[in-house]
Protein backbone atom coordinates (compact mmCIF):
# COMPACT_ATOMS: atom_id res chain seq x y z
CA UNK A 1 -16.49 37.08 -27.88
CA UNK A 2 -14.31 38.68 -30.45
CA UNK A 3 -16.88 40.59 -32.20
CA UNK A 4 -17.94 42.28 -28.98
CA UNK A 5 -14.07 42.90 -27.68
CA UNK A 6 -12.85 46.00 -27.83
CA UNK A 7 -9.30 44.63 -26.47
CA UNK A 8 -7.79 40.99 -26.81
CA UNK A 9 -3.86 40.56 -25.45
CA UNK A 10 -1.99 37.40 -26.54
CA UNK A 11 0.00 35.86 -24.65
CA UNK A 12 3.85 34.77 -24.83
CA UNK A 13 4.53 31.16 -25.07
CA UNK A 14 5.57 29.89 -29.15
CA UNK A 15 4.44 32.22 -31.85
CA UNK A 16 4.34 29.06 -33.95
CA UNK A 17 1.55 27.29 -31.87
CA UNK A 18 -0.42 30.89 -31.86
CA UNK A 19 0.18 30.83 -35.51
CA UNK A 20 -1.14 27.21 -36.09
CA UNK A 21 -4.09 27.94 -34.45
CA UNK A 22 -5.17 31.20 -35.36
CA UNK A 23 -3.12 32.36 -39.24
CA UNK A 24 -5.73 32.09 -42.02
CA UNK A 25 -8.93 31.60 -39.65
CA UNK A 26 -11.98 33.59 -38.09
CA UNK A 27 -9.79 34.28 -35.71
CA UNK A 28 -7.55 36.52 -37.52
CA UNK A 29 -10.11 37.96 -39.31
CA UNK A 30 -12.31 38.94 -35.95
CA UNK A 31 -9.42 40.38 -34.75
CA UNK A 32 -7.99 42.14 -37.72
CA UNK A 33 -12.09 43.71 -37.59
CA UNK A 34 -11.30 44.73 -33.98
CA UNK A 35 -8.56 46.98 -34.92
CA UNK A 36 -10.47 48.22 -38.10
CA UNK A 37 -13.25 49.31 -35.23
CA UNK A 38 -10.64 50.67 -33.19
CA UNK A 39 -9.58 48.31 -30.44
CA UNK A 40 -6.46 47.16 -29.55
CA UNK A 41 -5.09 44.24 -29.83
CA UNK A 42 -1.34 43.79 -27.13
CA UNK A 43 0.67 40.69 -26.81
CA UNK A 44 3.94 40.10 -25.18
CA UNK A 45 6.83 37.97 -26.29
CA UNK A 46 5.27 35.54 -28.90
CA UNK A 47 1.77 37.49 -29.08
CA UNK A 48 4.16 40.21 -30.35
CA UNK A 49 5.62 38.57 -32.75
CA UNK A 50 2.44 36.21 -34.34
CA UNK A 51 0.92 40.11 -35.41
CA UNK A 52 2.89 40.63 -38.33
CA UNK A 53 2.00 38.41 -41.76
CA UNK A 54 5.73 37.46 -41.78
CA UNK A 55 6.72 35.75 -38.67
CA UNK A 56 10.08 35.03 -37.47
CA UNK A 57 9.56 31.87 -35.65
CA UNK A 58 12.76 30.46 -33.78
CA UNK A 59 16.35 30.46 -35.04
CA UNK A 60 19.49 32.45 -33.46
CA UNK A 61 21.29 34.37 -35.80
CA UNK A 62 19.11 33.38 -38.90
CA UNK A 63 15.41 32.98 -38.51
CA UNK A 64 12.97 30.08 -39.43
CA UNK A 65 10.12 32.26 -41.43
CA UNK A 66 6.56 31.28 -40.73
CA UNK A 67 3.00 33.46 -41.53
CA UNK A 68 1.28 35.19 -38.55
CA UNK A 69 -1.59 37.05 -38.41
CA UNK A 70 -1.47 40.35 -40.51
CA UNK A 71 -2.47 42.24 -37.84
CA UNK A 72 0.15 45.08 -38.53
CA UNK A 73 0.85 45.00 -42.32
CA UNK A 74 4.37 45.27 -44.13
CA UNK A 75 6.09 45.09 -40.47
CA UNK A 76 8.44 42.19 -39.20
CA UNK A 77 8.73 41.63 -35.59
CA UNK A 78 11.33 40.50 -33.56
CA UNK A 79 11.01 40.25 -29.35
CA UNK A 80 13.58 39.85 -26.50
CA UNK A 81 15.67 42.52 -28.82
CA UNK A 82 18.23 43.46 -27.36
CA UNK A 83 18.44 41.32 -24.55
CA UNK A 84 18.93 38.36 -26.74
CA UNK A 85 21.36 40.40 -29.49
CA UNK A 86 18.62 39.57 -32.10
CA UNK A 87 19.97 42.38 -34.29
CA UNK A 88 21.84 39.89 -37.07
CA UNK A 89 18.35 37.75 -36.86
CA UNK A 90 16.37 40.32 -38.38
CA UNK A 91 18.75 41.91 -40.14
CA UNK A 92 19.29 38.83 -42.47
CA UNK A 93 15.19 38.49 -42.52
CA UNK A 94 14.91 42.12 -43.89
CA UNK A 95 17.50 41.15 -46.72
CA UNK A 96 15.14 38.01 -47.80
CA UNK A 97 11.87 40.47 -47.03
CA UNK A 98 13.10 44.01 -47.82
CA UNK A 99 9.44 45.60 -48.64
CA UNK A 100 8.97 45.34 -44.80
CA UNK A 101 9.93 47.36 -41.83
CA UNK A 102 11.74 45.07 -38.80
CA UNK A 103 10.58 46.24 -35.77
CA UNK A 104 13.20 44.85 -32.97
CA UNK A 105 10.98 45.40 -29.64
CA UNK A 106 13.32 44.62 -26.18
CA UNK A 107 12.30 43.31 -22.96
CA UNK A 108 9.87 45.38 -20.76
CA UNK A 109 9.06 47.31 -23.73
CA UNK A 110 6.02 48.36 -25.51
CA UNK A 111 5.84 49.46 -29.13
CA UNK A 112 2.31 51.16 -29.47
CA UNK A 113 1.12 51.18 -33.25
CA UNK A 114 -2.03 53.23 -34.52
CA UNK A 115 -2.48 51.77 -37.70
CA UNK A 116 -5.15 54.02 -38.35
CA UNK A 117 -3.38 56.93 -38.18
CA UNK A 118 0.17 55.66 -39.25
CA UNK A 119 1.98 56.44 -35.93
CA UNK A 120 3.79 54.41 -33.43
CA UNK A 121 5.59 55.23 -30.32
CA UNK A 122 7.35 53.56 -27.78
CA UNK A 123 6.17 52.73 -23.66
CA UNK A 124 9.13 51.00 -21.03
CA UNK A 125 12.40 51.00 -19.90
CA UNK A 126 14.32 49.69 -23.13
CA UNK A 127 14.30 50.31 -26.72
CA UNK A 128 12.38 49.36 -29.99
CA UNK A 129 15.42 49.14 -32.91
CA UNK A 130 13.24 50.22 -36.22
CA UNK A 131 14.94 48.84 -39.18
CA UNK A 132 14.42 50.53 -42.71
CA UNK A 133 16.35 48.49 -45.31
CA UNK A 134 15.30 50.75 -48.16
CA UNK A 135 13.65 53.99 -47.81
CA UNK A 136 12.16 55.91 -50.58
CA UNK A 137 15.82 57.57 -50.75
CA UNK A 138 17.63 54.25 -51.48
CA UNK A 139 19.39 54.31 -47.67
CA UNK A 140 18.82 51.91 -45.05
CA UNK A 141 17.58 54.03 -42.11
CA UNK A 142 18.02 52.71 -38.29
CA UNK A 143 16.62 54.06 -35.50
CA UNK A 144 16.62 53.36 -31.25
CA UNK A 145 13.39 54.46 -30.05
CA UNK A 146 12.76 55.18 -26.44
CA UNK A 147 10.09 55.62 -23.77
CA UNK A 148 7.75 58.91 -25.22
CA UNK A 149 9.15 58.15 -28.99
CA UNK A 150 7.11 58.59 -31.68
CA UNK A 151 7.25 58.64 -35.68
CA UNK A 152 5.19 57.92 -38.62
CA UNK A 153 5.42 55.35 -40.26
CA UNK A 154 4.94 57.09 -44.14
CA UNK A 155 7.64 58.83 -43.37
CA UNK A 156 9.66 56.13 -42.30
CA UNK A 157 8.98 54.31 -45.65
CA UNK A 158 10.02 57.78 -47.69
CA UNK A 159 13.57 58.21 -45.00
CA UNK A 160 11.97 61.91 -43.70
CA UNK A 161 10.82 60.98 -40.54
CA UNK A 162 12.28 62.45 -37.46
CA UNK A 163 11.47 61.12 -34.03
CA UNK A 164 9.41 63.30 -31.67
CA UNK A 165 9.15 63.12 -27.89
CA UNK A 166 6.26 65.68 -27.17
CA UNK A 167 3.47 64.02 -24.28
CA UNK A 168 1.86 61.96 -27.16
CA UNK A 169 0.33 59.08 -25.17
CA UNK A 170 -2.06 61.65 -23.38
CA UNK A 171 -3.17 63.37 -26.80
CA UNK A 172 -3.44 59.96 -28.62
CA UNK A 173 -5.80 59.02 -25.62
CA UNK A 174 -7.76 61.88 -25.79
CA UNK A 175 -8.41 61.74 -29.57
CA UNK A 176 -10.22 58.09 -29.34
């Protein structure tokens, strides 16, 4: 069913049990072809957190580390963000995996990535905390994205990026 899909949300639940099941099979590579063919791939809570390669799965202030799916490459995912004051969690994760990009994604929140195209922005009523540990510069960069937040993620990587707010839902809509 996969291979005809052109969506496929994962559920919440235990990113561990997703990861069992799913890291390393036809699974993950039917869906990592989805989003090469331009479908989208959601998840909430755990199905958040099983789409990066590195996987933080449990653990309060430091994580247990497990593999995920590689759905969205050199990115680390943490859920419940904010709520949960997960900050410290991923944090100490970026200092053991500092090649990667922590993307700290709160409650009734949606971080929207077009790999693609190298863009994300942000959907809800909270935040998505976007931790740098080492741009291109040499600085740590942190930013709070909101609802109608977007960036690139190059420029993330290089510490030039500036967030923009322009009505870029509509226009990425219209482009597909």
């Amino acid at each position: 069913p996969i291979k005809a899909a052109t969506g496929v949300w994962l559920s919440g639940g235990q990113q561990e049990w997703l990861a069992t099941r799913y890291a390393g099979s036809r699974v993950e590579l039917e869906l990592q072809a989805l989003v090469k063919r331009g479908g989208v791939i959601g998840g909430r809570s755990a199905g958040a957190a099983v789409m990066s390669k590195v996987m933080i799965e449990q653990g309060l202030d430091t994580a247990t580390m497990g593999t995920g799916l590689d759905l969205f490459p050199g990115a680390v995912i943490d859920q419940h963000f904010l709520k949960r004051s997960r900050l410290n969690r991923l944090l100490r994760v970026l200092d053991a995996q500092p090649e990667l990009i922590g993307f700290g994604i709160d409650e009734g929140t949606a971080l929207v990535v077009q790999i693609s195209k190298g863009r994300l922005g942000v959907l809800g009523d909270s935040y998505v905390m976007v931790c740098v540990p080492h741009t291109e510069k040499g600085e740590p960069r942190y930013e709070a994205m909101k609802r109608g937040d977007q960036i690139d993620i190059d420029s993330l990587r290089s510490g030039t990026a500036r967030i923009s707010s322009p009505q870029w839902l509509e226009s990425w809509l219209s482009e597909e």
